[in-house]
N, C-alpha and C. Protein backbone atom coordinates (compact mmCIF):
# COMPACT_ATOMS: atom_id res chain seq x y z
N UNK A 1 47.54 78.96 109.66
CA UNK A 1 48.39 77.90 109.22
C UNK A 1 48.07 77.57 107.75
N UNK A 2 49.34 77.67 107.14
CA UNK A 2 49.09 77.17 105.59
C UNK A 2 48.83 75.67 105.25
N UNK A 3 47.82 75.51 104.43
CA UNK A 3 47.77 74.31 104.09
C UNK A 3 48.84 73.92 102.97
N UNK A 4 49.61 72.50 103.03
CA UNK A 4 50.25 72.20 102.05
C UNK A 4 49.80 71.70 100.69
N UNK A 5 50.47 71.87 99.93
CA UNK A 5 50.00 72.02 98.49
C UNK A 5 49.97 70.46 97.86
N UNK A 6 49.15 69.85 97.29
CA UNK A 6 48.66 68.97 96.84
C UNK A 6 49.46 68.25 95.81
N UNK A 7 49.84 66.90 95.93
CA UNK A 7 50.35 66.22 94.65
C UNK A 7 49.43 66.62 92.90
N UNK A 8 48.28 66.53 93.51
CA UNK A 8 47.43 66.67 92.33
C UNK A 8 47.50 68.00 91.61
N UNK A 9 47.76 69.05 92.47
CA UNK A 9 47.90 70.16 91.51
C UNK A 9 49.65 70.57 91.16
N UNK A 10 50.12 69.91 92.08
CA UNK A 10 51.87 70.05 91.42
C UNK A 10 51.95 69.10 90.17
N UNK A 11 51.49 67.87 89.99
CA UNK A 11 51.68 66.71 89.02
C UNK A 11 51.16 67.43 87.42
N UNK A 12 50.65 68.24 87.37
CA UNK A 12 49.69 69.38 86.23
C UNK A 12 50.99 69.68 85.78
N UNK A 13 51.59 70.40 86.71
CA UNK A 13 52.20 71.87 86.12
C UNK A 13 53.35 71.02 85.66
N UNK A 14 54.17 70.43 86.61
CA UNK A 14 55.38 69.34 85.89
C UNK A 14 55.09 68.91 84.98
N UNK A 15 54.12 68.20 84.65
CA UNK A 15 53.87 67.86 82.91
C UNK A 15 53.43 68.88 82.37
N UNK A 16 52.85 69.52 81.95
CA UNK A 16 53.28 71.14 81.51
C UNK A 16 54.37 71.53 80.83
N UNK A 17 55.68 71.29 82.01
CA UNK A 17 56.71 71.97 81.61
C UNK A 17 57.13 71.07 81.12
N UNK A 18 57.11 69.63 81.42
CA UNK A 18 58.01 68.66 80.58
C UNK A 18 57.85 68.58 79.22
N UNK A 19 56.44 68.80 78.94
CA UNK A 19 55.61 68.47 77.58
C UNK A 19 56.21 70.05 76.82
N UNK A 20 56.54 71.45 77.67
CA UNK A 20 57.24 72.45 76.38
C UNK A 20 58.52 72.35 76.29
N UNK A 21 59.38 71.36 77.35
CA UNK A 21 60.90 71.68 76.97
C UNK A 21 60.87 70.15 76.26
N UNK A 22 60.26 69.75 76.29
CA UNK A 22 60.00 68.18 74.82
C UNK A 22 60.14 68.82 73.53
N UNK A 23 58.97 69.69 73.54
CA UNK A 23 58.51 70.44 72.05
C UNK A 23 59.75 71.43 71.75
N UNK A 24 60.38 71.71 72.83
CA UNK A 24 61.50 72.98 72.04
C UNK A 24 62.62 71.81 72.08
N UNK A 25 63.04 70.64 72.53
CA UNK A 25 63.75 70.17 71.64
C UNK A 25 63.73 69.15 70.54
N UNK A 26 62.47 68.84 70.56
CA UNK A 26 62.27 68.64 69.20
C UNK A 26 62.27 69.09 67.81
N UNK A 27 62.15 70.71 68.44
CA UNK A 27 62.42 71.61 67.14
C UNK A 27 63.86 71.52 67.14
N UNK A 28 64.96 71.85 67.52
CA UNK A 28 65.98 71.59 67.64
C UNK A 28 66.64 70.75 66.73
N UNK A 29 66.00 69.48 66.44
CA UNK A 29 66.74 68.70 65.67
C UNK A 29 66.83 68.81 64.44
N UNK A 30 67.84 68.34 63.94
CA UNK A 30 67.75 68.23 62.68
C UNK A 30 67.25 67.65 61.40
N UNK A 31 67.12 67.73 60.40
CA UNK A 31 66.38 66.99 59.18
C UNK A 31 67.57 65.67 59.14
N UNK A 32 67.06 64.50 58.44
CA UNK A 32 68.18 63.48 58.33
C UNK A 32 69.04 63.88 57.08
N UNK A 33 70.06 63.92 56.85
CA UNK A 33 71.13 63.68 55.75
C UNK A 33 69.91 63.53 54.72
N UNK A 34 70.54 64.20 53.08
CA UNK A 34 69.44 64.03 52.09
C UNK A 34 68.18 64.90 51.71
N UNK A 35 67.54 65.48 53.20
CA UNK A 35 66.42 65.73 52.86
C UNK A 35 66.82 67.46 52.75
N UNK A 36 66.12 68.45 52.07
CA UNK A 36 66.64 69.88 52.15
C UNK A 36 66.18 70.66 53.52
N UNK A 37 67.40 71.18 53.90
CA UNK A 37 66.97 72.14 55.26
C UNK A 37 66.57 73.71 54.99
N UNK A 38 65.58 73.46 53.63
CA UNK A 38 65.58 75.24 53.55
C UNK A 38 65.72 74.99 52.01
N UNK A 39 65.30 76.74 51.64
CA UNK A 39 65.58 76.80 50.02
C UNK A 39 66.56 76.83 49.28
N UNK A 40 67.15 76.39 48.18
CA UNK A 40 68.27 76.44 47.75
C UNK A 40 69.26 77.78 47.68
N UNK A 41 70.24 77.75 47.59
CA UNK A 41 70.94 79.24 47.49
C UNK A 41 70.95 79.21 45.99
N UNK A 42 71.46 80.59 45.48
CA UNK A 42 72.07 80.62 44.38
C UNK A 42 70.84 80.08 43.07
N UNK A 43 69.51 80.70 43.12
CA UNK A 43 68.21 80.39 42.34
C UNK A 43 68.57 80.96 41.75
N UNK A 44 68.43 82.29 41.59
CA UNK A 44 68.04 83.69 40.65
C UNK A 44 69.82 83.07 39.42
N UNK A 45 69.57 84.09 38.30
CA UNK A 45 70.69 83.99 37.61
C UNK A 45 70.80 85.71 37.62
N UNK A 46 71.71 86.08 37.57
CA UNK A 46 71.87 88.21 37.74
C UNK A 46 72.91 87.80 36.53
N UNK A 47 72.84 89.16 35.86
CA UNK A 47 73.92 89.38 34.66
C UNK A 47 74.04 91.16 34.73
N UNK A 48 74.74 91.71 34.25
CA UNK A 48 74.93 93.34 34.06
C UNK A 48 76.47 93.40 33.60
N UNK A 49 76.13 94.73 32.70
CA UNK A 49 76.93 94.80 32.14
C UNK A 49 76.92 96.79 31.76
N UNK A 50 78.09 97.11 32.17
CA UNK A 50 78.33 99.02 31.85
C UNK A 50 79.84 99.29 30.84
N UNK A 51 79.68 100.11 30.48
CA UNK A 51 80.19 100.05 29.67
C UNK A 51 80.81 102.11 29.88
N UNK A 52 81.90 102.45 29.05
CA UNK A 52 82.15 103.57 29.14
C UNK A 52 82.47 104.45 30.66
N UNK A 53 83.21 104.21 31.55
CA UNK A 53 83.05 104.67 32.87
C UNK A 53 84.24 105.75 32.69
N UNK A 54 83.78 107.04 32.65
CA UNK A 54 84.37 108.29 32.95
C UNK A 54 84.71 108.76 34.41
N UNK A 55 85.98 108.40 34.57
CA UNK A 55 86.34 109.58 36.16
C UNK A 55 85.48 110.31 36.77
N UNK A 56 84.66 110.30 37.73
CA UNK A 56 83.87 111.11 38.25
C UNK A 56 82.52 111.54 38.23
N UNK A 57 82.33 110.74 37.18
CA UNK A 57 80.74 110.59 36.31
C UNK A 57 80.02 109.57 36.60
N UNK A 58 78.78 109.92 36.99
CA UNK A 58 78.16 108.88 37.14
C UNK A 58 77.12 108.37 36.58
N UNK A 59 77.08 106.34 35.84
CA UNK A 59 76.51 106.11 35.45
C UNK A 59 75.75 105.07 35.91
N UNK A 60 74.57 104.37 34.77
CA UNK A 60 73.64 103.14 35.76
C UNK A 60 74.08 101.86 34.94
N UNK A 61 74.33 101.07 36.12
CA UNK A 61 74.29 99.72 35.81
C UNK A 61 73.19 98.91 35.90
N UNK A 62 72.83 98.24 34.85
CA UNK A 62 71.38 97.52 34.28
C UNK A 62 71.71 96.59 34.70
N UNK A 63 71.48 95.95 35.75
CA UNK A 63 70.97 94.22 35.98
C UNK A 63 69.99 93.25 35.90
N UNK A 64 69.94 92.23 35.08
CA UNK A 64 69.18 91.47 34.40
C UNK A 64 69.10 90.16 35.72
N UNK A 65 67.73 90.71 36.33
CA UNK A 65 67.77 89.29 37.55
C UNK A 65 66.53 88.03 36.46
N UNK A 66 67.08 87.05 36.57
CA UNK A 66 66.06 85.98 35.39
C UNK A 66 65.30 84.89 36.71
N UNK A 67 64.46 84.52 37.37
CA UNK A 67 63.67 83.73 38.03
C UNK A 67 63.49 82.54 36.91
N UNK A 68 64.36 81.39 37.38
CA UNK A 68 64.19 79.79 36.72
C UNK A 68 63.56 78.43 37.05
N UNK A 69 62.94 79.15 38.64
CA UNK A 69 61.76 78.85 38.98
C UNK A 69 60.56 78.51 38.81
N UNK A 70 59.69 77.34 39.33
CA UNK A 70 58.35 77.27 39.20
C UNK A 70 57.10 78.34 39.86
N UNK A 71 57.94 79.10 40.55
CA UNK A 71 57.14 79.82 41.45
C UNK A 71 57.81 81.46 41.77
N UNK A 72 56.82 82.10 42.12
CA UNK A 72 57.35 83.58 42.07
C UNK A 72 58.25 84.19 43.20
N UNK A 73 59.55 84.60 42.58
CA UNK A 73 60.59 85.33 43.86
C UNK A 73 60.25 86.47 43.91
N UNK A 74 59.93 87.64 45.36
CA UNK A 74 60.08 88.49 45.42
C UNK A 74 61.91 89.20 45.77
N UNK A 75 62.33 89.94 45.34
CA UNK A 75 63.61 90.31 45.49
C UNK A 75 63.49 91.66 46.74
N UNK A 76 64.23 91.74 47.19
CA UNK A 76 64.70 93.02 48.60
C UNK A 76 65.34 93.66 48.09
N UNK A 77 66.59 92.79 47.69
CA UNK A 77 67.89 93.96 48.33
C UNK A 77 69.17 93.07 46.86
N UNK A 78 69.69 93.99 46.32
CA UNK A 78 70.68 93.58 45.05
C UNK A 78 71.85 94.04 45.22
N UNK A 79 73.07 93.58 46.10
CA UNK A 79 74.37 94.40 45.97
C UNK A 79 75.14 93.89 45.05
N UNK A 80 76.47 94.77 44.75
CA UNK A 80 77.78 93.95 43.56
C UNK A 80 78.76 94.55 43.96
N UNK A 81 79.42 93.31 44.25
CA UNK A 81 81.05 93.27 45.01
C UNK A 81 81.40 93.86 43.49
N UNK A 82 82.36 94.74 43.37
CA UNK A 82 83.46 94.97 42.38
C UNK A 82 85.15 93.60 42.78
N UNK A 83 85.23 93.71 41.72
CA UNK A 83 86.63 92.79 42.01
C UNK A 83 87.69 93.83 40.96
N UNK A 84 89.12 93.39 41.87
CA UNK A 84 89.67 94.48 40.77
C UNK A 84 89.59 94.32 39.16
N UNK A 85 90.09 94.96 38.25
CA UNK A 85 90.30 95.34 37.10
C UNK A 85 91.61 95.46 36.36
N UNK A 86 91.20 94.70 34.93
CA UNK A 86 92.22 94.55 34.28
C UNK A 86 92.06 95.48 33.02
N UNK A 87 93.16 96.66 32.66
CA UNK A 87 92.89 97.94 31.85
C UNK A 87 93.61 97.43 30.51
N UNK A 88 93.61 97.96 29.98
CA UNK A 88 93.93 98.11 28.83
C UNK A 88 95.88 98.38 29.38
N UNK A 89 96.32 99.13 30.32
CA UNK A 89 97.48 98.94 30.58
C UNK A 89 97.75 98.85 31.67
N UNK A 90 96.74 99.12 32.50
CA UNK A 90 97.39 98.85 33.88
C UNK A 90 95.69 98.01 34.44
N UNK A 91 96.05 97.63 36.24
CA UNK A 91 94.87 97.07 36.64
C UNK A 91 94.51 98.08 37.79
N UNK A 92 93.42 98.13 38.25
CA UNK A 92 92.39 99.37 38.89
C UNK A 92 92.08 98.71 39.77
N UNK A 93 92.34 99.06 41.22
CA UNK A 93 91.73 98.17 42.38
C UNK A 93 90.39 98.76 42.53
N UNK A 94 89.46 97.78 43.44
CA UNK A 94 87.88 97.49 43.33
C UNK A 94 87.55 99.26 43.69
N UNK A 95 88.21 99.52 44.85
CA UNK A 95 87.85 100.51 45.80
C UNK A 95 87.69 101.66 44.41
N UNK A 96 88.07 102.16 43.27
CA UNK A 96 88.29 102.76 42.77
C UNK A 96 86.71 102.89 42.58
N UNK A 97 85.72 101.72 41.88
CA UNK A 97 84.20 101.79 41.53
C UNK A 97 83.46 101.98 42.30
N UNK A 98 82.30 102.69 42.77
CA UNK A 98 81.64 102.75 43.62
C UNK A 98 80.14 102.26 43.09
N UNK A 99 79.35 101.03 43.69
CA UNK A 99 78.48 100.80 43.54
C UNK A 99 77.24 100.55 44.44
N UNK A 100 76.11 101.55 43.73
CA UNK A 100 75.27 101.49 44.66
C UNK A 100 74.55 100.22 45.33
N UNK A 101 73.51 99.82 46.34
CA UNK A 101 72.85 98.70 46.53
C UNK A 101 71.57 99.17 46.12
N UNK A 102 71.25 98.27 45.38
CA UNK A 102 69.12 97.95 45.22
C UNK A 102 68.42 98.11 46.05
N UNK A 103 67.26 98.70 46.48
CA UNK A 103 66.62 98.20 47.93
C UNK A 103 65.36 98.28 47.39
N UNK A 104 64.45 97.33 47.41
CA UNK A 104 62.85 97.61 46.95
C UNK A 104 62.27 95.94 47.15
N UNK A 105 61.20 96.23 46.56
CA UNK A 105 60.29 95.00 46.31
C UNK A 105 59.70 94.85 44.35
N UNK A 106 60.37 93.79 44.52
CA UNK A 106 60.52 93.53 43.26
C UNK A 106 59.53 92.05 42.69
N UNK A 107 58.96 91.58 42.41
CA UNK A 107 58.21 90.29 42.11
C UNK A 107 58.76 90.50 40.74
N UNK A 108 59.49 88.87 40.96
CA UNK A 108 59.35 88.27 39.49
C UNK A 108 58.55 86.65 39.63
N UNK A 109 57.97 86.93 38.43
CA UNK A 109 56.98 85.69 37.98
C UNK A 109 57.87 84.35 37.06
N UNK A 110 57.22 83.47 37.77
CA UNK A 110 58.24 82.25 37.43
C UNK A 110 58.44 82.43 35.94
N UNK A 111 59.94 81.89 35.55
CA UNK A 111 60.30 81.84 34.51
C UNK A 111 60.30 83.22 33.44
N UNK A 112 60.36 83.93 34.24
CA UNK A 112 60.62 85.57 33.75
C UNK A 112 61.84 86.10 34.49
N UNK A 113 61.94 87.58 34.02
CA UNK A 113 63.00 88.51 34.48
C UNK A 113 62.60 89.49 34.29
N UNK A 114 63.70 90.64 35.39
CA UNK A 114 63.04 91.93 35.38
C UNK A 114 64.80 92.57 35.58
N UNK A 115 64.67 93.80 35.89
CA UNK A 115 66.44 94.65 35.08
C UNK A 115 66.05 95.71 36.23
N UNK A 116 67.12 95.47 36.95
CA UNK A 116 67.43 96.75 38.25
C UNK A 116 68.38 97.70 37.53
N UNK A 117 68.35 98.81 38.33
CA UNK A 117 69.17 99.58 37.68
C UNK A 117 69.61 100.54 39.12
N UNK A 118 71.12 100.55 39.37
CA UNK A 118 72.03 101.12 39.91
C UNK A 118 72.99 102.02 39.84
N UNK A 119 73.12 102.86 40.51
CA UNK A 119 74.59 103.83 40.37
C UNK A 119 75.67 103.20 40.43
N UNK A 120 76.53 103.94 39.26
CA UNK A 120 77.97 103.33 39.48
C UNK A 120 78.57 104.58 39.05
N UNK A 121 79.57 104.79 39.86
CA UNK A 121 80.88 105.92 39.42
C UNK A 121 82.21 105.38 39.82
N UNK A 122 82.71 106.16 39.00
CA UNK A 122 84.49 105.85 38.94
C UNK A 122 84.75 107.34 39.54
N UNK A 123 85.12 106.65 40.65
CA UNK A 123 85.93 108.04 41.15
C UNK A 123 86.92 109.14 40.56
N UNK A 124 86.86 109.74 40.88
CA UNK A 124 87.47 111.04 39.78
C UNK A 124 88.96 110.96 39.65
N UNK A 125 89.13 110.61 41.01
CA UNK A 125 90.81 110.77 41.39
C UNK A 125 91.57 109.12 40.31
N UNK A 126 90.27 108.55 39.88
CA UNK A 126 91.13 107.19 39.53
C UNK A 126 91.81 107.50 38.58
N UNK A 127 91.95 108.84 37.46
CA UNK A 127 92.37 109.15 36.57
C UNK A 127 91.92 108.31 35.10
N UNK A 128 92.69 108.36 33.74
CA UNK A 128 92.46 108.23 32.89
C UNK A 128 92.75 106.59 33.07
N UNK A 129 93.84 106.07 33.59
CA UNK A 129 94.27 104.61 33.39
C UNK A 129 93.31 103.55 33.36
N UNK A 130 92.33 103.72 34.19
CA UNK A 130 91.21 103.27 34.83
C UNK A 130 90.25 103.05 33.38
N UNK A 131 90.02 103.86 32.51
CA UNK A 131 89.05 103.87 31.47
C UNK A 131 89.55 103.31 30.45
N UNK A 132 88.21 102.36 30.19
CA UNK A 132 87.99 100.61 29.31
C UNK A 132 88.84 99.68 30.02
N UNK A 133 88.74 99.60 31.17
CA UNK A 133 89.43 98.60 32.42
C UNK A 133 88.13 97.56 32.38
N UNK A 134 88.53 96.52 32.59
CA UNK A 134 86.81 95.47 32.54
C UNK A 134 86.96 94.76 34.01
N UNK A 135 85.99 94.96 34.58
CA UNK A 135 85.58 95.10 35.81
C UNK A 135 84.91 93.88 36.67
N UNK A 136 84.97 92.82 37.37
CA UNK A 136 83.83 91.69 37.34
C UNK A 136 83.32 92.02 38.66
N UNK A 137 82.33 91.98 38.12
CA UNK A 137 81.19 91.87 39.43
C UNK A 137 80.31 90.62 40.19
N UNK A 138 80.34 90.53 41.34
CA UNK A 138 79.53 89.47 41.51
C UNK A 138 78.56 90.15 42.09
N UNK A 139 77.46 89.18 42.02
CA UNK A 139 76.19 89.84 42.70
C UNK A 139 75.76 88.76 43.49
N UNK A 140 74.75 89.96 44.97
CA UNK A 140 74.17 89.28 45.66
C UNK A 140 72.69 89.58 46.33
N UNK A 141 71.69 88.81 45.78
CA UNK A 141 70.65 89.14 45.53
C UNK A 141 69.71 88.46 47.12
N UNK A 142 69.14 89.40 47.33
CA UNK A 142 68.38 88.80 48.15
C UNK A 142 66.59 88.73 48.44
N UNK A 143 66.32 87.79 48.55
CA UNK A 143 64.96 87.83 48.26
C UNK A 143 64.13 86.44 48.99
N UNK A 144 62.73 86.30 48.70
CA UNK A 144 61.77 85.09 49.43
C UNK A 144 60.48 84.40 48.29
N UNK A 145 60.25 83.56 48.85
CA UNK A 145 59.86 82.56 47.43
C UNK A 145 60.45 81.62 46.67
N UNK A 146 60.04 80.84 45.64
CA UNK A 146 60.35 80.68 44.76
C UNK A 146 60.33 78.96 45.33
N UNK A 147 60.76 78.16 44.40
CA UNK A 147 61.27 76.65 44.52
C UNK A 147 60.07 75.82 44.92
């Protein structure tokens, strides 16, 4: 015959569990209005600029990432949306540029900068129309640190 099980050792384990589903929703909540939930977006400043893009040729685009920071960002990963293009006579949709992504580890030290450098080609088929078309890029940088 089994003996039945004791208030004293069931009363343990219930507070136990009450005391971790307390703690997981306490994490849960939120910060009040005001205070920051995390690091700011949009730290780094990126600039680049190419110049001369021949049909089918491929060249590097220099990007200038600047840290305006008190403290040091490491960078991952650097992509750039192309947006279309306005030519000299006609306009060049994005798909025409092909640009590579960054992938590394990069440290920049507060209040410095450092210059990635990427593939870019103009597809061959875009023809001549396409060349001295000016191109905008946005960039999107990703990385940990800083602020």
């Amino acid at each position: 015959m089994r003996k039945p099980i004791r208030t004293t050792v069931i009363a343990p384990i219930v507070a136990g569990v009450l005391a971790v589903c307390a703690i997981a929703v306490a994490a849960q909540w939120h910060l009040p209005k005001g205070q920051p939930q995390g690091p700011p977006h949009h730290v780094l400043r990126v600039h680049g600029k190419i110049d001369q893009l021949i049909p089918g040729k491929a060249r590097t685009l220099r990007m200038r990432v600047r840290n305006p920071t008190d403290r040091a960002i490491t960078i991952y990963r650097a992509r750039t949306t192309v947006r279309r293009s306005h030519g000299p006579g006609h306009s060049c949709p994005a798909w025409l540029l092909i640009v590579r992504t960054w992938k590394g580890h990069r440290r920049i030290p507060p209040h410095t900068r450092t210059f990635l450098r990427v593939g870019v080609r103009l597809r061959a088929h875009a023809g001549n129309r396409c060349q001295g078309a000016h191109w905008e890029f946005r960039y999107h940088v990703r990385g940990v640190g800083g602020v």
